[in-house]
N, C-alpha and C. Protein backbone atom coordinates (compact mmCIF):
# COMPACT_ATOMS: atom_id res chain seq x y z
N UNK A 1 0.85 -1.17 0.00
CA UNK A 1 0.00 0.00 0.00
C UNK A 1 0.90 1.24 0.00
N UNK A 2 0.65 2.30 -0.80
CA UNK A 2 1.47 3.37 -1.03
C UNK A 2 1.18 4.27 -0.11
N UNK A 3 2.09 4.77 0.66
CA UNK A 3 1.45 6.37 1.45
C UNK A 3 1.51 7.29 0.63
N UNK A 4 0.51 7.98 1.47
CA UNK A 4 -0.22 9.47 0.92
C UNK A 4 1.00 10.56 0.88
N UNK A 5 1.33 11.53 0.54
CA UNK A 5 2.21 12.48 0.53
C UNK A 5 2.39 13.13 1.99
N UNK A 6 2.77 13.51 2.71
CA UNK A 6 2.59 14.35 3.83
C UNK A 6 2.58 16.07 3.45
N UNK A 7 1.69 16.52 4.12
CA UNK A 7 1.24 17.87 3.65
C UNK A 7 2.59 18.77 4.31
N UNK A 8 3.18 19.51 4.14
CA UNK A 8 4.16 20.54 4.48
C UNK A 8 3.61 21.18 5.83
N UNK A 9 4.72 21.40 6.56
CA UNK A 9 4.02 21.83 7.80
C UNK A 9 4.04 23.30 7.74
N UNK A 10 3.58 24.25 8.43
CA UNK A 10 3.02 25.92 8.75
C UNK A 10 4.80 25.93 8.47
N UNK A 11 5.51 25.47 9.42
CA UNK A 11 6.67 26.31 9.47
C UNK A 11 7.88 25.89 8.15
N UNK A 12 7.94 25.22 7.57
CA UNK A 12 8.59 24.92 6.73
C UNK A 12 7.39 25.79 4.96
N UNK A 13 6.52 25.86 5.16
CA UNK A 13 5.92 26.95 4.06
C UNK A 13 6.45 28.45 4.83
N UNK A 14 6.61 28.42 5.76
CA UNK A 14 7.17 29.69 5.97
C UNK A 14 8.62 30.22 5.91
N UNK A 15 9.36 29.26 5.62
CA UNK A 15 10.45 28.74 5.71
C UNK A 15 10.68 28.82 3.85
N UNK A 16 9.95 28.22 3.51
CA UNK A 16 9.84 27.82 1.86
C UNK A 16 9.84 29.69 1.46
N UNK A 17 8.69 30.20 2.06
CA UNK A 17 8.48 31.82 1.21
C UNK A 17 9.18 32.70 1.83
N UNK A 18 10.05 31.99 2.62
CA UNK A 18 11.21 33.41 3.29
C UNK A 18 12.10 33.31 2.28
N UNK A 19 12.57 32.04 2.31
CA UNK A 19 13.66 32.05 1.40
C UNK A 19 13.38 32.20 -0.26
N UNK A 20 12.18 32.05 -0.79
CA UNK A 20 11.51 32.48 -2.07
C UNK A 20 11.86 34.17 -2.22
N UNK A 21 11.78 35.10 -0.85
CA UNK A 21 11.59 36.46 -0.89
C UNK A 21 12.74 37.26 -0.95
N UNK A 22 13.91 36.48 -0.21
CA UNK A 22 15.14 36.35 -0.20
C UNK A 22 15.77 36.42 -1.71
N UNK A 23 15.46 35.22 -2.40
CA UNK A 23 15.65 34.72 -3.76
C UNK A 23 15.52 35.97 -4.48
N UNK A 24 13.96 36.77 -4.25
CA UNK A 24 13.62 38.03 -5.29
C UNK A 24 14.50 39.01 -4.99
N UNK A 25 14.32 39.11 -4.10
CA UNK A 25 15.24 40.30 -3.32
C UNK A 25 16.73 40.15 -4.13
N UNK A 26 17.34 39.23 -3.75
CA UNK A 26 18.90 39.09 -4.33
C UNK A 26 18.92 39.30 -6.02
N UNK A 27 17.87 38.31 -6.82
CA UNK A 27 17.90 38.60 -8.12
C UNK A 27 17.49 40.47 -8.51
N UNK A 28 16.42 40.74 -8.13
CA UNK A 28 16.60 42.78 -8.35
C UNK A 28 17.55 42.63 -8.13
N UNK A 29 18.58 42.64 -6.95
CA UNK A 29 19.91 43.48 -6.61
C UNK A 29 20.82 43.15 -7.92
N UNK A 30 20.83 41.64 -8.02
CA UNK A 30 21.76 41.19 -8.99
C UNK A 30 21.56 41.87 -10.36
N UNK A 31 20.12 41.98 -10.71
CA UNK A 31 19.79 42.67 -11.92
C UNK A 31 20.66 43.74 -12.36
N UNK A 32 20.58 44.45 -11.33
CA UNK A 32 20.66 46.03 -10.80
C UNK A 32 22.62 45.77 -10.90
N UNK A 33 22.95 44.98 -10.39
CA UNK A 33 24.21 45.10 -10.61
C UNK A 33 24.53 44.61 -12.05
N UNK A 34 24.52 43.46 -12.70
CA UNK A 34 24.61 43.24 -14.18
C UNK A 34 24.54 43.84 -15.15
N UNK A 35 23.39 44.84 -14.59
CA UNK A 35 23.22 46.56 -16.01
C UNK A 35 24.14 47.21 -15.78
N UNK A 36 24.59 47.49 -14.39
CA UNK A 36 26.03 48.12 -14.06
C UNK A 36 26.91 47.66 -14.62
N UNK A 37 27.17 46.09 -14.79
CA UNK A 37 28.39 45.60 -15.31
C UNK A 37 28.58 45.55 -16.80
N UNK A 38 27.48 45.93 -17.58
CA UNK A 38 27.29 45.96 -18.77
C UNK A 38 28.13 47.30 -19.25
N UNK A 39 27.91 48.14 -18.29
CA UNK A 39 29.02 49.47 -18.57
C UNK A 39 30.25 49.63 -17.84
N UNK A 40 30.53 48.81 -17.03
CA UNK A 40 31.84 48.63 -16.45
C UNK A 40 32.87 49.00 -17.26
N UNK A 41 33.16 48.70 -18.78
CA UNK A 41 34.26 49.19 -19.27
C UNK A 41 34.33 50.61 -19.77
N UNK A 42 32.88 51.69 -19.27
CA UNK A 42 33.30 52.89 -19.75
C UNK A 42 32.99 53.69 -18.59
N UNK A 43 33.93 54.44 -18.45
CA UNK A 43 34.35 55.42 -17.11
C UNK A 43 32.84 56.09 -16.94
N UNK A 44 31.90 55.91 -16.02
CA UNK A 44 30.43 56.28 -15.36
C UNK A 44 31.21 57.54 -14.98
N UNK A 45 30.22 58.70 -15.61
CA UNK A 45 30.22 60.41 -14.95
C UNK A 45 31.09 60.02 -13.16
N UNK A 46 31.41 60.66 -13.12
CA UNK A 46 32.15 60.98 -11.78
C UNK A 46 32.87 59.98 -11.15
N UNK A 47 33.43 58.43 -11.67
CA UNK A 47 34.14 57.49 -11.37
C UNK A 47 35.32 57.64 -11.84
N UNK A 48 36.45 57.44 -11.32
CA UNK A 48 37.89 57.62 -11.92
C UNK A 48 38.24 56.85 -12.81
N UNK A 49 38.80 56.92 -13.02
CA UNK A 49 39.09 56.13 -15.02
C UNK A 49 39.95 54.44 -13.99
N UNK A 50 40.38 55.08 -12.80
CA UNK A 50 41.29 52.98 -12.67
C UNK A 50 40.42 53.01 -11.61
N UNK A 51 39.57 53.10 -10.86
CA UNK A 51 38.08 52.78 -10.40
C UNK A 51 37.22 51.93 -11.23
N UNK A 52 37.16 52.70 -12.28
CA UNK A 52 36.28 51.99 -13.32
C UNK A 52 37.08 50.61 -13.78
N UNK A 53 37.83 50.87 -13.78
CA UNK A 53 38.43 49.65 -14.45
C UNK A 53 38.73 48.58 -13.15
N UNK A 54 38.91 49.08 -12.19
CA UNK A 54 39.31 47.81 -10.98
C UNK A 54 38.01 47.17 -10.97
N UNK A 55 36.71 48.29 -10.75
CA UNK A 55 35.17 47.44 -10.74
C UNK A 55 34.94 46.51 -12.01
N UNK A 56 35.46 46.87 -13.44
CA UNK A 56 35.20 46.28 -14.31
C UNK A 56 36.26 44.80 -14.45
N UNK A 57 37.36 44.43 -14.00
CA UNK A 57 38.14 43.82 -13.94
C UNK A 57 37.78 42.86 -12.71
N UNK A 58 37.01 43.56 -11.89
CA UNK A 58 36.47 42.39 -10.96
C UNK A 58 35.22 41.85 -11.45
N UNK A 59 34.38 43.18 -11.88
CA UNK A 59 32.98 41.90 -12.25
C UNK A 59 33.41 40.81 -13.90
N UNK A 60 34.44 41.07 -14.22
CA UNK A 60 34.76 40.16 -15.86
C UNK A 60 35.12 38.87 -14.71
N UNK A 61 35.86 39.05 -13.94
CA UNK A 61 36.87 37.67 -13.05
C UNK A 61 36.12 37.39 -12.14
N UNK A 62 34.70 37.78 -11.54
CA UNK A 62 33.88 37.26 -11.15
C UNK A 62 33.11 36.22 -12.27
N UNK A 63 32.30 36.96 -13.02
CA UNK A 63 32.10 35.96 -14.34
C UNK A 63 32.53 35.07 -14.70
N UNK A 64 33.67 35.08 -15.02
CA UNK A 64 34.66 33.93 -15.70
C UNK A 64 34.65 32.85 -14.14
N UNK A 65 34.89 32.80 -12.95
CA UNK A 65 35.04 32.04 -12.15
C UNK A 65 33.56 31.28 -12.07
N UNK A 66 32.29 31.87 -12.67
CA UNK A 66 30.87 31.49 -12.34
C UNK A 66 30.90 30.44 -14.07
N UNK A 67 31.73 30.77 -14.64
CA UNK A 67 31.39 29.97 -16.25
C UNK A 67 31.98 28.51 -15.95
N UNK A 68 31.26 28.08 -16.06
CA UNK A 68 31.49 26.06 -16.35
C UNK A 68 32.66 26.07 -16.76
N UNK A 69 33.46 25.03 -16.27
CA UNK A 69 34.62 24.03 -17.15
C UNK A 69 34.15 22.67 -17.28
N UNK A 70 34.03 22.45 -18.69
CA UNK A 70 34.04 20.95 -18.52
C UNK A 70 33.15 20.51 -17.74
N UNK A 71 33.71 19.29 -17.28
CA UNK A 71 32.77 18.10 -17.15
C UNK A 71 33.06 18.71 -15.31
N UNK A 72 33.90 19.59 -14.43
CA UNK A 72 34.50 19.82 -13.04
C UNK A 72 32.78 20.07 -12.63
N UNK A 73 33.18 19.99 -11.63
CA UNK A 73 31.92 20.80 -10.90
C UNK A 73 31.75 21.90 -9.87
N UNK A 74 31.17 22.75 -9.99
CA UNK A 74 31.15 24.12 -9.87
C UNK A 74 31.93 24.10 -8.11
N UNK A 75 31.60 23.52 -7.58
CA UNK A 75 32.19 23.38 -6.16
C UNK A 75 33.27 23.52 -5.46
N UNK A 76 33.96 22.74 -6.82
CA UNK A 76 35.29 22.72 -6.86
C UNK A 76 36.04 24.11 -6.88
N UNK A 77 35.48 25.31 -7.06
CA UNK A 77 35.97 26.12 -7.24
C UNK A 77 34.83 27.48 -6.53
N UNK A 78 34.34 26.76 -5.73
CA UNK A 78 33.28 28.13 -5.03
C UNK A 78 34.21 28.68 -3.58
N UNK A 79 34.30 29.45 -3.44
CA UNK A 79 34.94 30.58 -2.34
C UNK A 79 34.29 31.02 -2.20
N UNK A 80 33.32 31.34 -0.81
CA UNK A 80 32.28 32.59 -0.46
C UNK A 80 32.54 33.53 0.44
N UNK A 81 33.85 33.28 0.92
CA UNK A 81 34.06 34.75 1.06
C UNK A 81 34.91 35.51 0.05
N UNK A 82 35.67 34.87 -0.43
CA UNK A 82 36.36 35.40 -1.61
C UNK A 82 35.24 36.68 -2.05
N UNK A 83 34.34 35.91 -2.80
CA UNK A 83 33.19 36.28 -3.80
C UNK A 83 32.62 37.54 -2.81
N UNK A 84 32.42 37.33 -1.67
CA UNK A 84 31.42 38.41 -0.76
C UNK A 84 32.58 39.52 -0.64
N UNK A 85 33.65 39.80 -0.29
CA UNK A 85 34.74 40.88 -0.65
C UNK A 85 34.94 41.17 -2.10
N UNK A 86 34.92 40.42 -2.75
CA UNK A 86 35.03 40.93 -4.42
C UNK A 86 33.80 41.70 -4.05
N UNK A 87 32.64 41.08 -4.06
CA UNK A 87 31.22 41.67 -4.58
C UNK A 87 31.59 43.19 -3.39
N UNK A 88 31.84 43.24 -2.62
CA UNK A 88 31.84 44.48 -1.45
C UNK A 88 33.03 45.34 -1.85
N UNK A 89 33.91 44.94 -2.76
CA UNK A 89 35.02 45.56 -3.25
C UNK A 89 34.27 46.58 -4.61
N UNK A 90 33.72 46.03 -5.23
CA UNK A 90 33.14 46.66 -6.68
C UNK A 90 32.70 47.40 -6.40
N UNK A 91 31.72 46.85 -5.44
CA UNK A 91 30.07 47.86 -4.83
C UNK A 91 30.51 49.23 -4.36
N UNK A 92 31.91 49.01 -3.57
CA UNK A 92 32.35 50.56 -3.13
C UNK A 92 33.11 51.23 -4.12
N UNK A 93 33.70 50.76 -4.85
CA UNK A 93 34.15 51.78 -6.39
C UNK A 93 32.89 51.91 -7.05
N UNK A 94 32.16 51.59 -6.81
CA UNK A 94 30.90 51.48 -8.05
C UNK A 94 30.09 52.83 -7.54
N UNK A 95 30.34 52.85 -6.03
CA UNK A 95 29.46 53.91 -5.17
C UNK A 95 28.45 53.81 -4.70
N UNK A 96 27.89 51.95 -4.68
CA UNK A 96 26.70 51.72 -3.85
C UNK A 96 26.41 50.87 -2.76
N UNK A 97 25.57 50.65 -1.99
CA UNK A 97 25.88 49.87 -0.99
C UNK A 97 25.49 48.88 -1.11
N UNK A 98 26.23 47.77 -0.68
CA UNK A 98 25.36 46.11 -0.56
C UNK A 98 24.65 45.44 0.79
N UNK A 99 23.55 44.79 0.37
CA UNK A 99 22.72 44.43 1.44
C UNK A 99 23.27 43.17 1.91
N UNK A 100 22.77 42.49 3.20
CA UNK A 100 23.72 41.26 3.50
C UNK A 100 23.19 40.13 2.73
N UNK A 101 21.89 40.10 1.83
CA UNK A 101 21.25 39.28 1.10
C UNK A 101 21.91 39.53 0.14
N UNK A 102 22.32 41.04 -0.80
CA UNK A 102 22.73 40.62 -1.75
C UNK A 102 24.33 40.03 -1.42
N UNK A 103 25.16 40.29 -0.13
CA UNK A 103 26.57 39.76 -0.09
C UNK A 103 26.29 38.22 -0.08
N UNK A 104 25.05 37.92 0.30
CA UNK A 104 25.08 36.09 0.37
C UNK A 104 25.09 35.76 -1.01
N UNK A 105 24.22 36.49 -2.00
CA UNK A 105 23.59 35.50 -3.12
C UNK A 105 25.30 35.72 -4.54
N UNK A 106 26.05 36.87 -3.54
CA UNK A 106 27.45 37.24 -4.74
C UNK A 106 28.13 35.83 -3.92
N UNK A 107 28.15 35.38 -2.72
CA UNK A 107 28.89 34.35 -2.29
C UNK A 107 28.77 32.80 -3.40
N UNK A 108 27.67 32.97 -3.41
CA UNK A 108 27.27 31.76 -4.63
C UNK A 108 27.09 30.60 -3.89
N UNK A 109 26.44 30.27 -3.37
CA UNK A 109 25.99 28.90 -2.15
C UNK A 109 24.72 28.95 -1.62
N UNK A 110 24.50 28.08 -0.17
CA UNK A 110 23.48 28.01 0.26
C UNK A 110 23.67 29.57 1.09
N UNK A 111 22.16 29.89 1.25
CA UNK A 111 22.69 31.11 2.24
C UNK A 111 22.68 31.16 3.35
N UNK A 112 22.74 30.10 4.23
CA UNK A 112 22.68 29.67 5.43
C UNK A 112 24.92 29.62 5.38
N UNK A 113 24.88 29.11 4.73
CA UNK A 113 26.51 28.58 4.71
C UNK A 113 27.15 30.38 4.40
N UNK A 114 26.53 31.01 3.73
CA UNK A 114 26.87 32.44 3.00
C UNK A 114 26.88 33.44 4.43
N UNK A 115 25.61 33.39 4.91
CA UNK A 115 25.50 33.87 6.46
C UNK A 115 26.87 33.45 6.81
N UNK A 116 27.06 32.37 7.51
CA UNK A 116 27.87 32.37 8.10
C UNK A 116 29.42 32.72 7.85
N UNK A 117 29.70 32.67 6.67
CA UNK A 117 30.70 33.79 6.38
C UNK A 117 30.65 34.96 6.07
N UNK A 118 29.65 35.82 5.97
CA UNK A 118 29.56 36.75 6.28
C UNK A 118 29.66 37.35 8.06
N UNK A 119 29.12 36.66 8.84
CA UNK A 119 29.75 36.88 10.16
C UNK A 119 31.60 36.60 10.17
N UNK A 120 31.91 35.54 9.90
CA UNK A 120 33.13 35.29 9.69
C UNK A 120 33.78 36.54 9.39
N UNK A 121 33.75 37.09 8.46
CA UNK A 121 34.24 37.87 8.00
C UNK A 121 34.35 39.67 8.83
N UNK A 122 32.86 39.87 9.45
CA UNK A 122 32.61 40.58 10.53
C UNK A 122 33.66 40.06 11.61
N UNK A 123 33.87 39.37 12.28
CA UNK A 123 34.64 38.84 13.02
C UNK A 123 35.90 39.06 13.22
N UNK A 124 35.99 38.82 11.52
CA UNK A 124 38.01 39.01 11.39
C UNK A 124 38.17 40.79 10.81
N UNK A 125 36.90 41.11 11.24
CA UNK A 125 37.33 42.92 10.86
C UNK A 125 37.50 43.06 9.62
N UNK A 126 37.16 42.56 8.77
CA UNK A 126 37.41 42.34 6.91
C UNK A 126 35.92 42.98 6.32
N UNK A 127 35.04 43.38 7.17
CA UNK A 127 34.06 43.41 6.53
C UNK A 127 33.07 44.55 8.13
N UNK A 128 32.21 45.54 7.23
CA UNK A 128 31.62 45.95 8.83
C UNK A 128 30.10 45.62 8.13
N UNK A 129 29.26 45.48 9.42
CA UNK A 129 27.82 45.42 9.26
C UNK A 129 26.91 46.11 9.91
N UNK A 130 26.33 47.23 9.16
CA UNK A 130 25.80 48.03 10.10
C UNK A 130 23.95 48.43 9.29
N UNK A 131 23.27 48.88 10.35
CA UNK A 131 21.68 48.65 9.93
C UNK A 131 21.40 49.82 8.66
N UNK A 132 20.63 49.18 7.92
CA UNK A 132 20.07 49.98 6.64
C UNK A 132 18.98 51.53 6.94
N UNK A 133 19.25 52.06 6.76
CA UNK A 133 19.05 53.16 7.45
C UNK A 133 17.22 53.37 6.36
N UNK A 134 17.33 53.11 5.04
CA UNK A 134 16.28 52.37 4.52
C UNK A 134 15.38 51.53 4.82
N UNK A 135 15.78 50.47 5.26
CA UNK A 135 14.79 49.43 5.47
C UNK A 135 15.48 48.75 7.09
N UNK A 136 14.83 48.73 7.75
CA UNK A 136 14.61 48.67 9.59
C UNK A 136 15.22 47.11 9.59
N UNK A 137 14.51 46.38 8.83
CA UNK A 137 14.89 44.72 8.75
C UNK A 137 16.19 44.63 8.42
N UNK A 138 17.15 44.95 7.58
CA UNK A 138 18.01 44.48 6.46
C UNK A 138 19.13 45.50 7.24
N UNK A 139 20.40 45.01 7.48
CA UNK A 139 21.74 45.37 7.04
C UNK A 139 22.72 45.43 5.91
N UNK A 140 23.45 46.67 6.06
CA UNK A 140 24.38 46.77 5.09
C UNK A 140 25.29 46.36 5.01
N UNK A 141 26.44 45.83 4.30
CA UNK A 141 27.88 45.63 4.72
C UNK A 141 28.85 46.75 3.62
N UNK A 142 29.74 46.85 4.11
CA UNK A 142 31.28 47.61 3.53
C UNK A 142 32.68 47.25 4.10
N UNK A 143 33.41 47.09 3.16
CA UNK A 143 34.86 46.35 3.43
C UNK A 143 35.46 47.48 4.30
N UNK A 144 36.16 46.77 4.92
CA UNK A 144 37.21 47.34 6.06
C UNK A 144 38.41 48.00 4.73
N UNK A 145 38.83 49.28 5.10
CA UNK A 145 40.13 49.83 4.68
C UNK A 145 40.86 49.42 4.10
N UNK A 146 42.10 48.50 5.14
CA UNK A 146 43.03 47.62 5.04
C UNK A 146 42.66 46.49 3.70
N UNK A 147 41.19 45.82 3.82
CA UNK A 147 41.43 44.90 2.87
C UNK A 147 40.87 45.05 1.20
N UNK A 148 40.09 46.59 1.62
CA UNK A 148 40.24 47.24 -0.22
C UNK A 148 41.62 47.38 -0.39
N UNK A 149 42.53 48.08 0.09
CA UNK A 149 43.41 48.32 -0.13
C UNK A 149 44.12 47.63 -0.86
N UNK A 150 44.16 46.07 0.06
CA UNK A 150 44.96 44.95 -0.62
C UNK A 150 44.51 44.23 -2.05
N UNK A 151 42.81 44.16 -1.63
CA UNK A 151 42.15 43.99 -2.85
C UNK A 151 42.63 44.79 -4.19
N UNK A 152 42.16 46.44 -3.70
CA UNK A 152 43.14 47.36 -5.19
C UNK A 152 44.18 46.31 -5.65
N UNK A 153 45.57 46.19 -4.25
CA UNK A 153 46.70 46.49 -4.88
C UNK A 153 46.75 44.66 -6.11
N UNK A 154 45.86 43.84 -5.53
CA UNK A 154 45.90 42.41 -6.02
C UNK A 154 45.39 42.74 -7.42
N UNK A 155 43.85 43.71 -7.35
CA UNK A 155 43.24 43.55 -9.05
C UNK A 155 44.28 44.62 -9.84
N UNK A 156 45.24 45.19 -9.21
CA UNK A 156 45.99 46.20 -10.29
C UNK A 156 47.40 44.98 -10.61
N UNK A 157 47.71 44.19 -10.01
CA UNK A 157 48.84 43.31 -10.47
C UNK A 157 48.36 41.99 -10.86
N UNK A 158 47.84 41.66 -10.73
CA UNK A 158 46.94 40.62 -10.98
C UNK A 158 46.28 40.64 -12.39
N UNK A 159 45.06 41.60 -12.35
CA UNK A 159 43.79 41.87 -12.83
C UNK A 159 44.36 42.56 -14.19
N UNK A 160 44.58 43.85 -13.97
CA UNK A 160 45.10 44.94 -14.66
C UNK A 160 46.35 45.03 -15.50
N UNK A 161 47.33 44.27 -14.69
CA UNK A 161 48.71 44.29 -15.40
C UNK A 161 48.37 43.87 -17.10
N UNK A 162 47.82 42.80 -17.26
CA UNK A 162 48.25 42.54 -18.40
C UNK A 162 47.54 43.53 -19.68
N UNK A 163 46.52 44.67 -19.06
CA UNK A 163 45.64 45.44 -19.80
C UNK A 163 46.42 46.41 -20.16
C-alpha cells in the first residue's frame, strides 16, 4: 500500500516563502548590478578612469570564475568569502551599498553557509555590518580599509597588469 504524501508543515511553508523572498530580493539586486556591469568598461560620470576599471576587472573575473569548465563541478571552485569581498570591493568603487542578502547571493551557495561567512568575516574585521538606514529589517555591509586596499593592490597586479 502506497502512502499518501505528507502535507508541508506551517513552518517549513514559511520557511519555503522566506527564502523564495530572499531569492527576489537578491535577483533585483543582482539585476541592478549586471546593467552596471554591462558598462563597467566605460568610465560612469564621476568614477575615476582605474576605479572603473578595478570594478570592471572584478565583475569580468567574477564571471569567468561562475562559467562552467568541462565536465568539473562548480564546487570545486566556489569561495564565499572570496566572492562576498570581491562583490563588497566593486560595490564601493561602483558607489553603492550592498545588502547582507545581496553579499550572500554574490557568495554563490546556500545562504545559510553564506551567512555564516559573512559573520566570519565581521569577526576578522574584513568586513563591517551596520543597519540599513532604509529598510529597519536588512543590514548593510562595507569592506574594512586595510582589505580594499589589498584587494586594489591584487586587481591592479593581478587583474590589470596585463591590460
Amino acid at each position: 500500500m502506497s502512502r499518501a504524501p505528507t502535507a508541508p508543515t506551517e513552518s517549513a511553508d514559511v520557511n519555503n516563502l522566506s527564502a523564495l523572498a530572499v531569492q527576489a530580493a537578491l535577483l533585483a539586486e543582482r539585476l541592478a548590478v549586471l546593467a552596471t556591469d554591462q558598462l563597467s568598461d566605460v568610465d560612469p560620470v564621476g568614477l575615476p578612469s582605474t576605479d572603473a576599471k578595478r570594478a570592471g576587472a572584478v565583475r569580468r573575473y567574477v564571471r569567468g570564475c561562475k562559467t562552467p569548465i568541462g565536465p568539473l563541478p562548480d564546487e570545486l571552485f566556489a569561495n564565499p568569502s572570496w566572492n562576498i569581498l570581491l562583490e563588497l570591493f566593486a560595490a564601493r568603487v561602483e558607489g553603492h551599498p550592498v545588502s547582507v542578502s545581496a553579499a550572500c547571493a554574490a557568495a554563490g551557495g546556500a545562504p545559510t553557509t553564506a551567512a555564516r561567512w559573512v559573520n566570519c568575516l565581521v569577526e576578522l574585521e574584513c568586513i563591517e555590518r551596520m543597519p540599513d538606514p532604509a529598510n529597519r529589517g536588512e543590514h548593510l555591509l562595507s569592506i574594512s580599509q586595510t582589505v580594499f586596499d589589498d584587494i586594489a593592490n591584487w586587481v591592479d597586479r593581478a587583474l590589470l597588469r596585463s591590460q
